[in-house]
Each structure stands twice: as C-alpha cells, then as structure tokens.
PDB file of N, CA and C in Angstrom:
ATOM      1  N   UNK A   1       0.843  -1.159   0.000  1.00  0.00           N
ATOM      2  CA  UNK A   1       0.000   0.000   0.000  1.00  0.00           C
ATOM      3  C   UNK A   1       0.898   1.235   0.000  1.00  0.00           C
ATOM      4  N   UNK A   2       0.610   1.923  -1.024  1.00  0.00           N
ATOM      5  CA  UNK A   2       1.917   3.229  -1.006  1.00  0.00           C
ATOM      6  C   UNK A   2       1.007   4.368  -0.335  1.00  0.00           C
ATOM      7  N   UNK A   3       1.559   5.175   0.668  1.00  0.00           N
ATOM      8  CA  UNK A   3       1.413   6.228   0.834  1.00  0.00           C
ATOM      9  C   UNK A   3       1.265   7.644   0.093  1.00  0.00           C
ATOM     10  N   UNK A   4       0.323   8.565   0.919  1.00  0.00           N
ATOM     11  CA  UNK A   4       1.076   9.995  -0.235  1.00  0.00           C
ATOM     12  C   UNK A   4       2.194  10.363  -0.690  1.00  0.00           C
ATOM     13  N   UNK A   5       1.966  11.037  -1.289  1.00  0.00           N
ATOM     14  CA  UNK A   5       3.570  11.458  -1.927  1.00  0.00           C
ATOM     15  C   UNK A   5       3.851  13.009  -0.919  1.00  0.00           C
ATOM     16  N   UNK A   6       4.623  13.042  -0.702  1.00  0.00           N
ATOM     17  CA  UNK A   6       4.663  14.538   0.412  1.00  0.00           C
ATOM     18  C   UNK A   6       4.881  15.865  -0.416  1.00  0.00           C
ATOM     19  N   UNK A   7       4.527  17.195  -0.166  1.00  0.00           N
ATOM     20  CA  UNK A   7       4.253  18.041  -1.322  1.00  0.00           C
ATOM     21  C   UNK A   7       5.640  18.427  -1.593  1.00  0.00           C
ATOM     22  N   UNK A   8       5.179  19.382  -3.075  1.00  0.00           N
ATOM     23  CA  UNK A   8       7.007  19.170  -3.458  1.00  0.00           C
ATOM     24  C   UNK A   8       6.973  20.866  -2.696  1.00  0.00           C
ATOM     25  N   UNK A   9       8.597  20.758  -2.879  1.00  0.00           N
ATOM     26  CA  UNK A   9       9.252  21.620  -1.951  1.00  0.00           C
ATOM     27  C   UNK A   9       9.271  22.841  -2.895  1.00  0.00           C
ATOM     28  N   UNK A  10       9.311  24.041  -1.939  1.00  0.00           N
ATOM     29  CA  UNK A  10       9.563  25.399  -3.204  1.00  0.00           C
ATOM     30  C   UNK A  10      10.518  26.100  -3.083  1.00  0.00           C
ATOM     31  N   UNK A  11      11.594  26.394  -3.498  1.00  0.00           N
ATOM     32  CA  UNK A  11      12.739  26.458  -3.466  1.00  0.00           C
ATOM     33  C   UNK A  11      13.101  28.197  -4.234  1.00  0.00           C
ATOM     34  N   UNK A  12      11.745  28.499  -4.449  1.00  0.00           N
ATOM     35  CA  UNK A  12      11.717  30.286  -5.157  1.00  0.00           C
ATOM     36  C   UNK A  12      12.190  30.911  -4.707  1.00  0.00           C
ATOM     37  N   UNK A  13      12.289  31.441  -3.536  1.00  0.00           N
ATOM     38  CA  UNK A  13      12.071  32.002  -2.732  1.00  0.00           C
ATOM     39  C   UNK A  13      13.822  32.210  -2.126  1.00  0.00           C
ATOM     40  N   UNK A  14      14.743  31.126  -2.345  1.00  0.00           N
ATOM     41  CA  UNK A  14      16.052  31.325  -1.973  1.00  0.00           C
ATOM     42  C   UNK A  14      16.640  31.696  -3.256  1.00  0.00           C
ATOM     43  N   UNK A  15      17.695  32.218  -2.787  1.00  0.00           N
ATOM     44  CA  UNK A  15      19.029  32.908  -3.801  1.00  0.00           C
ATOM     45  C   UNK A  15      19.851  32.207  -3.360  1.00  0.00           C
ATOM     46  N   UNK A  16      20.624  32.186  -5.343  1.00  0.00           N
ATOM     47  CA  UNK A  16      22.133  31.042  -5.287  1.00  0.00           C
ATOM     48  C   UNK A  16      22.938  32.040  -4.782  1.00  0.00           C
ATOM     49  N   UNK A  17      23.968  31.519  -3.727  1.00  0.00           N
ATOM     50  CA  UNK A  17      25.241  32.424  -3.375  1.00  0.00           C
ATOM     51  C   UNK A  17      26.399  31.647  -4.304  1.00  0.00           C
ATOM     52  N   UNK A  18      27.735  32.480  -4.318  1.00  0.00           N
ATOM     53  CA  UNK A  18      29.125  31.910  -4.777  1.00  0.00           C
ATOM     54  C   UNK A  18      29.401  30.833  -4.113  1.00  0.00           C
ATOM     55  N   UNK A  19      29.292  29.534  -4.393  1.00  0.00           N
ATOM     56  CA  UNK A  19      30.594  28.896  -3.639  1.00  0.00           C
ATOM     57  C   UNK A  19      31.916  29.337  -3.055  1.00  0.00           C
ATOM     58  N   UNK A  20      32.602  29.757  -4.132  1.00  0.00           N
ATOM     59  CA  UNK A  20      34.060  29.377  -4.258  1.00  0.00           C
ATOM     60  C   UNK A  20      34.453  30.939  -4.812  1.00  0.00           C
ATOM     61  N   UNK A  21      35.445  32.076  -4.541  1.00  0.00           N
ATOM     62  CA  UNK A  21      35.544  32.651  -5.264  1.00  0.00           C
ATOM     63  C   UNK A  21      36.668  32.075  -6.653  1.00  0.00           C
ATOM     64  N   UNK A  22      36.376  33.167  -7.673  1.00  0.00           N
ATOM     65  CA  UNK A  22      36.928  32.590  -9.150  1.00  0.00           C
ATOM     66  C   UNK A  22      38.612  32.223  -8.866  1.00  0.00           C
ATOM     67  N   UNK A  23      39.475  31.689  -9.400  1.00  0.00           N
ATOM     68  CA  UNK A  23      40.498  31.391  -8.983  1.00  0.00           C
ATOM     69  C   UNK A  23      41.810  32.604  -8.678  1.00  0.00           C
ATOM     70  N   UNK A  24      41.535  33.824  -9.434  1.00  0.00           N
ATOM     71  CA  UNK A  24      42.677  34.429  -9.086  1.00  0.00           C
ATOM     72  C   UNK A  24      41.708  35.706  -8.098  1.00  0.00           C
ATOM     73  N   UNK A  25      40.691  35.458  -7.833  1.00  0.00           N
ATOM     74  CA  UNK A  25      40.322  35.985  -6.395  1.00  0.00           C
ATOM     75  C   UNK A  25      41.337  35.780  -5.318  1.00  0.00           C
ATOM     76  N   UNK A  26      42.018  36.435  -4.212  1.00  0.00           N
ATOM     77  CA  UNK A  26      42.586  36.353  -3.085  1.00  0.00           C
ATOM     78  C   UNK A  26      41.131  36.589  -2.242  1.00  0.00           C
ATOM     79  N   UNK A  27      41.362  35.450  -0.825  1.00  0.00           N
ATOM     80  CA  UNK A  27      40.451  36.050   0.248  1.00  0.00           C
ATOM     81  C   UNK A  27      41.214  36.157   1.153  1.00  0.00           C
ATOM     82  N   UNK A  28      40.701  37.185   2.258  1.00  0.00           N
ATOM     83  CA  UNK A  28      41.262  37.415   3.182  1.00  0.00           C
ATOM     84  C   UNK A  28      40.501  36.401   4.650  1.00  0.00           C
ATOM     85  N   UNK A  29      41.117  36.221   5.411  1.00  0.00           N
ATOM     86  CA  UNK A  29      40.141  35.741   7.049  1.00  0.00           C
ATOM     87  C   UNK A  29      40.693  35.874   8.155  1.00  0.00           C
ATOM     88  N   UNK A  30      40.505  36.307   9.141  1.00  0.00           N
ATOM     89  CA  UNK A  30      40.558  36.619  10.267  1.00  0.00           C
ATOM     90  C   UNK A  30      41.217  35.146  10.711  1.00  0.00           C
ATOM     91  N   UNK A  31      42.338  35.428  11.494  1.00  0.00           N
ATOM     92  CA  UNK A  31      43.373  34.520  12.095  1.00  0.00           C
ATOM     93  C   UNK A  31      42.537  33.510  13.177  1.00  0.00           C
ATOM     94  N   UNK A  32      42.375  31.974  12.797  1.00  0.00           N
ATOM     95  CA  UNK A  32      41.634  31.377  13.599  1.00  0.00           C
ATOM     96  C   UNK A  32      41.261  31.570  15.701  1.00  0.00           C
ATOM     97  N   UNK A  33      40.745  31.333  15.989  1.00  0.00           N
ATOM     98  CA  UNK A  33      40.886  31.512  17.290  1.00  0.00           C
ATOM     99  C   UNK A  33      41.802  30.834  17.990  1.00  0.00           C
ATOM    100  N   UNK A  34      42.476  30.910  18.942  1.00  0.00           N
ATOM    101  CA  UNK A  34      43.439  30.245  19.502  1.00  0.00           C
ATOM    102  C   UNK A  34      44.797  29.961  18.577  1.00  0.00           C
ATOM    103  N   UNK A  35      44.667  30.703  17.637  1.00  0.00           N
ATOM    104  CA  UNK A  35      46.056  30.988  16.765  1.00  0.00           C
ATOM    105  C   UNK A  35      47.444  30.852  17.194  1.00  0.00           C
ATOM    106  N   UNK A  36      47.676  31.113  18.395  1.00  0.00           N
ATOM    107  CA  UNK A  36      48.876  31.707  19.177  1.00  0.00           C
ATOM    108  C   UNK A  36      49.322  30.228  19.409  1.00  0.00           C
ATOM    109  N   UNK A  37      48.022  29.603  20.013  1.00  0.00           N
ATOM    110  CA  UNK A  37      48.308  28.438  20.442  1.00  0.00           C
ATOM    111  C   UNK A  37      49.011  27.176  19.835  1.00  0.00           C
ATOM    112  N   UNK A  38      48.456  27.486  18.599  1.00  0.00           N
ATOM    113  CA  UNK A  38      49.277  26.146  17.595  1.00  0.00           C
ATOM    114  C   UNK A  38      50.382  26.986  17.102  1.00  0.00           C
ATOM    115  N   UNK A  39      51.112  27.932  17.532  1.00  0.00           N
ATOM    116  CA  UNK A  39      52.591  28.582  16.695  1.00  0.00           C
ATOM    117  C   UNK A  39      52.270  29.584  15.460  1.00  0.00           C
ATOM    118  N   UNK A  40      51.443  29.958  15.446  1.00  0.00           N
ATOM    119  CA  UNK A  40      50.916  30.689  14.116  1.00  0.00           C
ATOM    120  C   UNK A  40      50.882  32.251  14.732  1.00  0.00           C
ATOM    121  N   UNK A  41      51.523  33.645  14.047  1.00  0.00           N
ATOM    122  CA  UNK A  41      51.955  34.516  14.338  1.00  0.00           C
ATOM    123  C   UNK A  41      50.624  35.176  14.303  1.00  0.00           C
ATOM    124  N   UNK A  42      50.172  36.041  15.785  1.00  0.00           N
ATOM    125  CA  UNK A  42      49.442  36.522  16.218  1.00  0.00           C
ATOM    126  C   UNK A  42      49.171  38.026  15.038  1.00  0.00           C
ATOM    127  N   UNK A  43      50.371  38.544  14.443  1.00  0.00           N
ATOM    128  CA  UNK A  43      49.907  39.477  13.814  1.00  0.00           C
ATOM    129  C   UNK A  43      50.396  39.349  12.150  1.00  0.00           C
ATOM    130  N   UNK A  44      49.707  38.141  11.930  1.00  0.00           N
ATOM    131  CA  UNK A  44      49.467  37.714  10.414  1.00  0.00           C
ATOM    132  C   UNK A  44      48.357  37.737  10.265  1.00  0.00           C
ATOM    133  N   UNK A  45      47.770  37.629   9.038  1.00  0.00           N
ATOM    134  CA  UNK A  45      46.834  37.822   8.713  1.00  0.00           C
ATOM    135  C   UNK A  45      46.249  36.305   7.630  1.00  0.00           C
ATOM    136  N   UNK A  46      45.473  35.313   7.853  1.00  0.00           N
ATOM    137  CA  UNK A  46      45.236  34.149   6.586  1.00  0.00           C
ATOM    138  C   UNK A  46      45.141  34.631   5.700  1.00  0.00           C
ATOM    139  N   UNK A  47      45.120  34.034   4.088  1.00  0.00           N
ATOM    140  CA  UNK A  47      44.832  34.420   3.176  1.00  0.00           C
ATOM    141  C   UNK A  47      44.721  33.269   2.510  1.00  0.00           C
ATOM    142  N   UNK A  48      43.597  32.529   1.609  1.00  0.00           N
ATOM    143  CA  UNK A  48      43.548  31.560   0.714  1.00  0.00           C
ATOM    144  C   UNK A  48      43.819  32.075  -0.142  1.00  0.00           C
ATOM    145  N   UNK A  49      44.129  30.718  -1.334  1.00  0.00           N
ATOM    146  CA  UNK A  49      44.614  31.381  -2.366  1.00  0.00           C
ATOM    147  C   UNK A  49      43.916  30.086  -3.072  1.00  0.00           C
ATOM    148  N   UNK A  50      43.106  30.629  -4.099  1.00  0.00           N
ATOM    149  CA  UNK A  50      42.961  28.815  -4.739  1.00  0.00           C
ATOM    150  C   UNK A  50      43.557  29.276  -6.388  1.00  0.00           C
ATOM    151  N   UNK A  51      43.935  27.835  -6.452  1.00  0.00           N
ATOM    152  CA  UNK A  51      44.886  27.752  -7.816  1.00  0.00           C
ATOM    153  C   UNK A  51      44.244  26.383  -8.307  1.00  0.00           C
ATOM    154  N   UNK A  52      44.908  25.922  -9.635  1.00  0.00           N
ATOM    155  CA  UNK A  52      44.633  24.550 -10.082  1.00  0.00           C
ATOM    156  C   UNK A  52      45.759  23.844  -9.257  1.00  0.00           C
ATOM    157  N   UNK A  53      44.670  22.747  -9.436  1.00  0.00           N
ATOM    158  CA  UNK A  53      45.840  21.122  -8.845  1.00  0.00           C
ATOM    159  C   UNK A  53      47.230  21.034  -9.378  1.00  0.00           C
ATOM    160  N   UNK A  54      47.232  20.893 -10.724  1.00  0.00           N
ATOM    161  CA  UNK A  54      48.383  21.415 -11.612  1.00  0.00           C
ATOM    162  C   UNK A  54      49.499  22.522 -10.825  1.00  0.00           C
ATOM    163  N   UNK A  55      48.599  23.424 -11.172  1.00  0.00           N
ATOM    164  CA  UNK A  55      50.093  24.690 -10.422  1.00  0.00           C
ATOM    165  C   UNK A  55      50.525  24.375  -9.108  1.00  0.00           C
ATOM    166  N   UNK A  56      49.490  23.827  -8.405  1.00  0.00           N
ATOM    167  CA  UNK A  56      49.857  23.182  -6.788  1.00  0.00           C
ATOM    168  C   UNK A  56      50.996  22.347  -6.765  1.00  0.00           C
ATOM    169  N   UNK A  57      50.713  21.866  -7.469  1.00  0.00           N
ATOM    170  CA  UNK A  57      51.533  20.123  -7.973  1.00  0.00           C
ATOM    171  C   UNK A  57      52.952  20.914  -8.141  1.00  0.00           C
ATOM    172  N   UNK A  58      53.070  21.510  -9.396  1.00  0.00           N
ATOM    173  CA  UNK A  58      53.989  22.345  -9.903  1.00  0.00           C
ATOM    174  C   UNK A  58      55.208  23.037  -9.216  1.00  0.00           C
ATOM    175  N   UNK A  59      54.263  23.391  -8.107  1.00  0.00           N
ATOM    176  CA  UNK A  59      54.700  24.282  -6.522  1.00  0.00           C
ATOM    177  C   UNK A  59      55.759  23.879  -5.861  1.00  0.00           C
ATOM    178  N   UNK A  60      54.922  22.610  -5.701  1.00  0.00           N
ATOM    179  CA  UNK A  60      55.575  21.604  -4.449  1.00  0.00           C
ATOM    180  C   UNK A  60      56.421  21.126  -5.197  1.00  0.00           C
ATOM    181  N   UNK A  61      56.685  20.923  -6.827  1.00  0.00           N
ATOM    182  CA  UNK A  61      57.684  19.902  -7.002  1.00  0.00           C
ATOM    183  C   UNK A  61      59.126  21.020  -7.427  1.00  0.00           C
ATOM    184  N   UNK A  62      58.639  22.501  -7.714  1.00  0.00           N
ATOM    185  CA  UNK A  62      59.757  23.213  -7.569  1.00  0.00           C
ATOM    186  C   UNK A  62      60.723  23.467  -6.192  1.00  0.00           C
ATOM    187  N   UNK A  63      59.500  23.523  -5.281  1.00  0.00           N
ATOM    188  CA  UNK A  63      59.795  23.986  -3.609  1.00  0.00           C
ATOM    189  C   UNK A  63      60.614  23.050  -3.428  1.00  0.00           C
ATOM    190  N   UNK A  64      60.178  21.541  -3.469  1.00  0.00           N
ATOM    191  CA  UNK A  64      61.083  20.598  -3.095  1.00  0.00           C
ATOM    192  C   UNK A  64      62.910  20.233  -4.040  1.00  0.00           C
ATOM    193  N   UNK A  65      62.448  20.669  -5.408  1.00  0.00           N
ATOM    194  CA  UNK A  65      63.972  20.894  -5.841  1.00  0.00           C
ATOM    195  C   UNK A  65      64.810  21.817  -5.218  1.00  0.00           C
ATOM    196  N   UNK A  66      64.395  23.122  -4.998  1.00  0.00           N
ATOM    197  CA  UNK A  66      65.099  23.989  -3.972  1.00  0.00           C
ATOM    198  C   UNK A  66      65.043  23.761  -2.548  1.00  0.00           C
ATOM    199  N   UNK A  67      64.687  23.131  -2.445  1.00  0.00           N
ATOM    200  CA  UNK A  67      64.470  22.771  -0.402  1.00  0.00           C
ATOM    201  C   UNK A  67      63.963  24.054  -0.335  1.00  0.00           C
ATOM    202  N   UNK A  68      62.876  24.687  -0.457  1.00  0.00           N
ATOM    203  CA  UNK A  68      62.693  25.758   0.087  1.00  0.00           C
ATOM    204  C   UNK A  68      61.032  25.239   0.100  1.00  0.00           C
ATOM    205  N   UNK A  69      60.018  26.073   1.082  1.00  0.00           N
ATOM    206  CA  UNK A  69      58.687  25.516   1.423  1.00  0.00           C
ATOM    207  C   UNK A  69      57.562  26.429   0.468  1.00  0.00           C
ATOM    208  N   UNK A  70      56.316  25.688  -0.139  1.00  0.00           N
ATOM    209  CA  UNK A  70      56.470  26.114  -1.029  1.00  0.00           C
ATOM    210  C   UNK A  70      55.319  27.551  -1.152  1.00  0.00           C
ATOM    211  N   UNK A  71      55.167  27.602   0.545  1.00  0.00           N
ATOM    212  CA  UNK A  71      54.616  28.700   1.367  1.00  0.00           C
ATOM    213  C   UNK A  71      55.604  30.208   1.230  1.00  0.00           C
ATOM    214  N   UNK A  72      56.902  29.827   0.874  1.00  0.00           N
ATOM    215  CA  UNK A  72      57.758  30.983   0.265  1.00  0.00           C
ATOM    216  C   UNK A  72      57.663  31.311  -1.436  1.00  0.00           C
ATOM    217  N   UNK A  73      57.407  30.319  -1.952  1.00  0.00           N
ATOM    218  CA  UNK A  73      57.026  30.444  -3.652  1.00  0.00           C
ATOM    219  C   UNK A  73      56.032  31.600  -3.683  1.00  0.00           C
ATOM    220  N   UNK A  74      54.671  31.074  -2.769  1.00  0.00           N
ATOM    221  CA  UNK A  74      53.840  31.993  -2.763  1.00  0.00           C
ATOM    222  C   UNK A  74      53.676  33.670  -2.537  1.00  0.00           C
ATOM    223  N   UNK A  75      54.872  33.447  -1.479  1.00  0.00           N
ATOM    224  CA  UNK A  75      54.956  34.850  -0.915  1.00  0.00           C
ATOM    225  C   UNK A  75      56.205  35.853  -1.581  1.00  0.00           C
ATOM    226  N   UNK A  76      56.593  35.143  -2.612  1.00  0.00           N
ATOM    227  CA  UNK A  76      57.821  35.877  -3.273  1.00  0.00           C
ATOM    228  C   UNK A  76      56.806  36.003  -4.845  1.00  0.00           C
ATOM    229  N   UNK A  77      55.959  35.472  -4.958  1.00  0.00           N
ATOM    230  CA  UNK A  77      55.052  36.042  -6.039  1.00  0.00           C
ATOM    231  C   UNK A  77      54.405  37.377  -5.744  1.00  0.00           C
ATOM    232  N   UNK A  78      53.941  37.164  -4.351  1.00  0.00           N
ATOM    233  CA  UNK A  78      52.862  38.285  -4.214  1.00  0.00           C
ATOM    234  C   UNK A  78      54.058  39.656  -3.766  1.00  0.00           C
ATOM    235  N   UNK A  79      55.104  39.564  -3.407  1.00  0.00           N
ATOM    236  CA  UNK A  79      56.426  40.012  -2.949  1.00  0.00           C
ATOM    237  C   UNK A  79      56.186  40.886  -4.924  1.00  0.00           C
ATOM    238  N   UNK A  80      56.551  39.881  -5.591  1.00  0.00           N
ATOM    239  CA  UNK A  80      56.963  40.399  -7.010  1.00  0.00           C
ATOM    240  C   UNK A  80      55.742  41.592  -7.716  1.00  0.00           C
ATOM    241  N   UNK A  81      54.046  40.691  -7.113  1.00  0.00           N
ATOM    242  CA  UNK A  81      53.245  41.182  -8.033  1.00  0.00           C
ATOM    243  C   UNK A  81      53.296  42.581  -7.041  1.00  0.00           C
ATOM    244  N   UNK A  82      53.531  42.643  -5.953  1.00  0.00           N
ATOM    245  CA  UNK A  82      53.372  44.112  -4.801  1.00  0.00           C
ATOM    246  C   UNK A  82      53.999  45.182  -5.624  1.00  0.00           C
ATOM    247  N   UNK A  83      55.693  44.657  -5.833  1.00  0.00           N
ATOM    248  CA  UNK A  83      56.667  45.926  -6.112  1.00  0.00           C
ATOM    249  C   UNK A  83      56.133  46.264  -7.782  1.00  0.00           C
ATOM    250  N   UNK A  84      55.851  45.416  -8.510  1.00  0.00           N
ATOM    251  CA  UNK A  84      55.491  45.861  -9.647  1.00  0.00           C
ATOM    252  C   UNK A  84      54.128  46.822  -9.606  1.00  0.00           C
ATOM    253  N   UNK A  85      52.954  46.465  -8.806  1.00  0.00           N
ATOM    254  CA  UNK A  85      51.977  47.224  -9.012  1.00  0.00           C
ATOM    255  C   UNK A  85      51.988  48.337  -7.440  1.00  0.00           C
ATOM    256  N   UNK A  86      53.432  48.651  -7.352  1.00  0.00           N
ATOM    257  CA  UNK A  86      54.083  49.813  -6.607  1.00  0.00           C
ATOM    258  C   UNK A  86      53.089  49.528  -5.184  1.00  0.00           C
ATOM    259  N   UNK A  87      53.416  48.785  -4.941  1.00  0.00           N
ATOM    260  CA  UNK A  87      52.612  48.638  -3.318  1.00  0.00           C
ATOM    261  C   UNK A  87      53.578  48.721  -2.432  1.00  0.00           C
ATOM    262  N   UNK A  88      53.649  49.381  -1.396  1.00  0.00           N
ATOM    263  CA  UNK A  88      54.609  49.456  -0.673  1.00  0.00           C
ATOM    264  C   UNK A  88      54.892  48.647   0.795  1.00  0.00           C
ATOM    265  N   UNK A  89      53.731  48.186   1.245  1.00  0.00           N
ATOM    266  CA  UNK A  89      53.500  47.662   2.377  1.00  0.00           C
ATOM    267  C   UNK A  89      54.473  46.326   2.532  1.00  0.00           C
ATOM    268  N   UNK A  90      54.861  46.114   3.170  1.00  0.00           N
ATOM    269  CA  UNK A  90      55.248  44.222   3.601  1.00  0.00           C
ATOM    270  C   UNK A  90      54.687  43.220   3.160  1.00  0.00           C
ATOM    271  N   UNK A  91      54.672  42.199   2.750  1.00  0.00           N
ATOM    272  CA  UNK A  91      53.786  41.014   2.250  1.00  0.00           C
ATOM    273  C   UNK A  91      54.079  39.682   3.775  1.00  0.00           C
ATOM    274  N   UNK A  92      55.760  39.936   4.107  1.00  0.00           N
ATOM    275  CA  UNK A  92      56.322  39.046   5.085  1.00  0.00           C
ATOM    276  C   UNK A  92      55.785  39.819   6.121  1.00  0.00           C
ATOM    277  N   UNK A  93      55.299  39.177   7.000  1.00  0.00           N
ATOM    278  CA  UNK A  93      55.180  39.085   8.658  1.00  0.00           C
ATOM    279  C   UNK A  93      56.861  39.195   9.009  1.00  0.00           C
ATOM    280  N   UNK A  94      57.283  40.502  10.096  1.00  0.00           N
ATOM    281  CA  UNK A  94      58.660  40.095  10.352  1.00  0.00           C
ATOM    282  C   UNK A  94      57.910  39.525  12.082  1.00  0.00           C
TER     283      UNK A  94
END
C-alpha cells in the first residue's frame, strides 16, 4: 500500500550564493581563534589562495627541488606582483 507522496518543496524564494571565489580571487580571514596556540603569528593575517591542482603540484615539485617551502614560492610572487603594481606595504610578517 503506497502512501502519499509529500508536497514538493519550493525552493523560489532562496538565492544562489558563490561557492568558491573565481580562482585568481585572493580572500582574506581573520586569524583562527586560539592561533597563538598552535605557533601561528598573532599578527598575520590568513589568506587563501585557490589555484589549479596542476600549479599546486607544480609548486611543491619546484619547492622541493630547492628545499625551500612552497609557502615561500607563494609569498615571493605576491612580494613580485606588490613591487610591480608599486605597493609598498610588507607582504612578510617580520
């Protein structure tokens, strides 16, 4: 014996948000709570960065030919794209 069918749902009424911003979006976020606690410098600031898998890949396999981490690749880009588009501020946390 089948039951009703339950009414359909209306879904008008909501708006699509962004997932994800587009890839060469930077976001910024507020330094997790208890930051200090796991070793992470109280006056940094997060920043995602999303890229393709590829360039990730890419990253890590340059970082690791130079022994260098590949959290410095990143920051000697934005280091490069700063002085070129005359920004003057720090990119490094001293």
């Amino acid at each position: 014996m089948a039951g009703k069918k339950p009414p359909a749902r209306d879904y008008s009424a909501l708006a699509l948000v962004p997932v994800a911003p587009a890839p060469s979006e930077v976001v910024t976020q507020p330094p997790a709570a208890g930051a200090s606690k796991r070793g992470v410098r109280t006056d940094a600031v997060q920043v995602t960065l999303y890229v393709s898998d590829d360039f990730r890949a890419a990253i890590n396999v340059y970082a690791a030919e130079h022994r260098i981490k590949p959290h410095d690749c990143y920051i000697e880009a934005l280091e490069a794209w700063a002085k070129n588009h005359h920004i003057a501020p720090a990119v490094r946390v001293k």
